[in-house]
C-alpha atoms as a PDB file:
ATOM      1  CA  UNK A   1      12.783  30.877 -16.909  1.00  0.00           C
ATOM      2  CA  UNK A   2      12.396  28.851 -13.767  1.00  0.00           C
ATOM      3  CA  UNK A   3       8.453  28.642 -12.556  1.00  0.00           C
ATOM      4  CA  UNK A   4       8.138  29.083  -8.777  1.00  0.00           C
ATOM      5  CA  UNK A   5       5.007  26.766  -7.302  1.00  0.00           C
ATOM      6  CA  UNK A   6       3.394  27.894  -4.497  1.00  0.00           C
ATOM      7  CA  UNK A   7       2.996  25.174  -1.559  1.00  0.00           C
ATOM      8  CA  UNK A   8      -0.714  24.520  -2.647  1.00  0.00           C
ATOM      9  CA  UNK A   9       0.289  24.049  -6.000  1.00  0.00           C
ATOM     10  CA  UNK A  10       3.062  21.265  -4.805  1.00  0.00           C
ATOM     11  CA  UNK A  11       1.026  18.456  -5.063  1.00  0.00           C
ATOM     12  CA  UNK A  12       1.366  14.804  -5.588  1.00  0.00           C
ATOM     13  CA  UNK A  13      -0.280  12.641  -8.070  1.00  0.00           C
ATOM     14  CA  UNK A  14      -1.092   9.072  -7.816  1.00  0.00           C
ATOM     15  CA  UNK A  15      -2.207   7.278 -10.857  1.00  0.00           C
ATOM     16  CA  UNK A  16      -2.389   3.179 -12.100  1.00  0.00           C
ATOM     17  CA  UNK A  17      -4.627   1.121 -14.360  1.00  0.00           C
ATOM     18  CA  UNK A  18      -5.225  -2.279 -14.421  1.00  0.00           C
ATOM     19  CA  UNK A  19      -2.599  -2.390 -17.395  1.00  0.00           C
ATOM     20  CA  UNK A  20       0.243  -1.222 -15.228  1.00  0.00           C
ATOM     21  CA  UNK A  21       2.400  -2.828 -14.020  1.00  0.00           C
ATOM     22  CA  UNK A  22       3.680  -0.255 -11.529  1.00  0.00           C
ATOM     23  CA  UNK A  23       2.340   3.097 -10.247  1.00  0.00           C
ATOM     24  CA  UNK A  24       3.145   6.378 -11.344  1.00  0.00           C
ATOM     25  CA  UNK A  25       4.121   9.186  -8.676  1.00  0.00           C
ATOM     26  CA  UNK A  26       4.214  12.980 -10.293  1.00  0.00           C
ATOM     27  CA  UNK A  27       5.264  15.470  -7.748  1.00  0.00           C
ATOM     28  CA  UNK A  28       6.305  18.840  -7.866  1.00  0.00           C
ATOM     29  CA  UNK A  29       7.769  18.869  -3.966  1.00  0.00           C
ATOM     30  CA  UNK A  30      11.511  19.424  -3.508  1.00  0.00           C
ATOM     31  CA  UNK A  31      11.009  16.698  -0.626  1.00  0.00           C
ATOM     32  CA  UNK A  32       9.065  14.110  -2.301  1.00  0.00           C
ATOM     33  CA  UNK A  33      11.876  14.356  -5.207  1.00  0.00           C
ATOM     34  CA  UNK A  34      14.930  14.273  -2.931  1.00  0.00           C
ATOM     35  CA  UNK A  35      13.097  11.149  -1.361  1.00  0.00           C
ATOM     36  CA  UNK A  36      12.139   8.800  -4.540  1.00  0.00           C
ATOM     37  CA  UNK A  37      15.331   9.724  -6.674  1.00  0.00           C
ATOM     38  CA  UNK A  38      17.661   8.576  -3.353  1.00  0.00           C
ATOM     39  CA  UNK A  39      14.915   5.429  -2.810  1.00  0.00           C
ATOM     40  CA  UNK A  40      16.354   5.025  -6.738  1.00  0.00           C
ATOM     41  CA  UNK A  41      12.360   4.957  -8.014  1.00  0.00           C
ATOM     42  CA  UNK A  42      13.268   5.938 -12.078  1.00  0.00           C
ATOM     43  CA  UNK A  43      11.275   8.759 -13.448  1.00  0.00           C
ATOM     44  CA  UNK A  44       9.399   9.016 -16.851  1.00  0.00           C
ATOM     45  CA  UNK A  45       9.174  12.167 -18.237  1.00  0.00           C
ATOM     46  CA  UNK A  46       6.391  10.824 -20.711  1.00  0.00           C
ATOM     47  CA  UNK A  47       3.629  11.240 -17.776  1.00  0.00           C
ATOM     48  CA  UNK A  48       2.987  14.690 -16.191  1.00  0.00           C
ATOM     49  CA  UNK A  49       5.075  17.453 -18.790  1.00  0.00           C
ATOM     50  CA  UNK A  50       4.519  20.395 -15.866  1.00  0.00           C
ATOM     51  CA  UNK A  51       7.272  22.242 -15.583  1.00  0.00           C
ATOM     52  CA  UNK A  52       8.620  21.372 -11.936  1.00  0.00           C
ATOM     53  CA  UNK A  53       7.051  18.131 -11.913  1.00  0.00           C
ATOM     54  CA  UNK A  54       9.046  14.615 -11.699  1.00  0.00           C
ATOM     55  CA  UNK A  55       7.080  11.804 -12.409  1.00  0.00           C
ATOM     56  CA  UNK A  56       8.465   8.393 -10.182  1.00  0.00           C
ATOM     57  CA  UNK A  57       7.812   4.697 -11.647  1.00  0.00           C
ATOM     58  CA  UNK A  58       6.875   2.783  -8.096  1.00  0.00           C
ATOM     59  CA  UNK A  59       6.588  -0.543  -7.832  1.00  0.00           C
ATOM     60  CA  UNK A  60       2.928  -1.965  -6.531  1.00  0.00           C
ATOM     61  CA  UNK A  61       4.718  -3.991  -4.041  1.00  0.00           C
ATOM     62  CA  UNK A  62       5.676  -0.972  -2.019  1.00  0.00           C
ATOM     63  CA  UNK A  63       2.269   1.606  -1.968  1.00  0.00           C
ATOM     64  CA  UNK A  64      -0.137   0.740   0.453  1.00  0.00           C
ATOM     65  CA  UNK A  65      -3.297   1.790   1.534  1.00  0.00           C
ATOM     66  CA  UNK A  66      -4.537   1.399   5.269  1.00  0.00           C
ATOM     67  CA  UNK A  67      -7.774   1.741   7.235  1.00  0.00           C
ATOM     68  CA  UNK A  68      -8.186   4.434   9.349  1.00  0.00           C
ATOM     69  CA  UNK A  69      -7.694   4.088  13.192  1.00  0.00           C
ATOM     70  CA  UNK A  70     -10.261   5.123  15.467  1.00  0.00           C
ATOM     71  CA  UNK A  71     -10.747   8.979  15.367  1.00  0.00           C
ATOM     72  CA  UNK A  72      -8.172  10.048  12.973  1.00  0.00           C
END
């Protein structure tokens, strides 16, 4: 049986340690899939075991976090 997530329950997850040595992207978003498995990001099922979720091994190189700009 196929489970059908709602958009709220589509939701990405983010996770690293200081042990990693690469970050670990679970996502449950059609999109977000499509996206990382044609970027060729492997997946490791040993992460989030959701149905409907695809968990991405990301390099650190290529996440970044920014500042916010003035007002938004």
């Amino acid at each position: 049986m196929k489970i059908t997530l709602t958009r709220e329950e589509r939701e990405r997850i983010v996770r690293t340690s200081d042990a990693d040595r690469c970050w670990v992207i679970s996502t449950a978003s059609p999109k977000f899939i499509r996206k990382f498995t044609k970027l060729g990001y492997p997946t490791d099922a040993s992460y989030v075991k959701v149905e409907g979720y695809v968990s991405f091994l990301v390099p650190p190189n290529v996440v970044s976090f920014r500042r916010l700009r003035n007002g938004t």
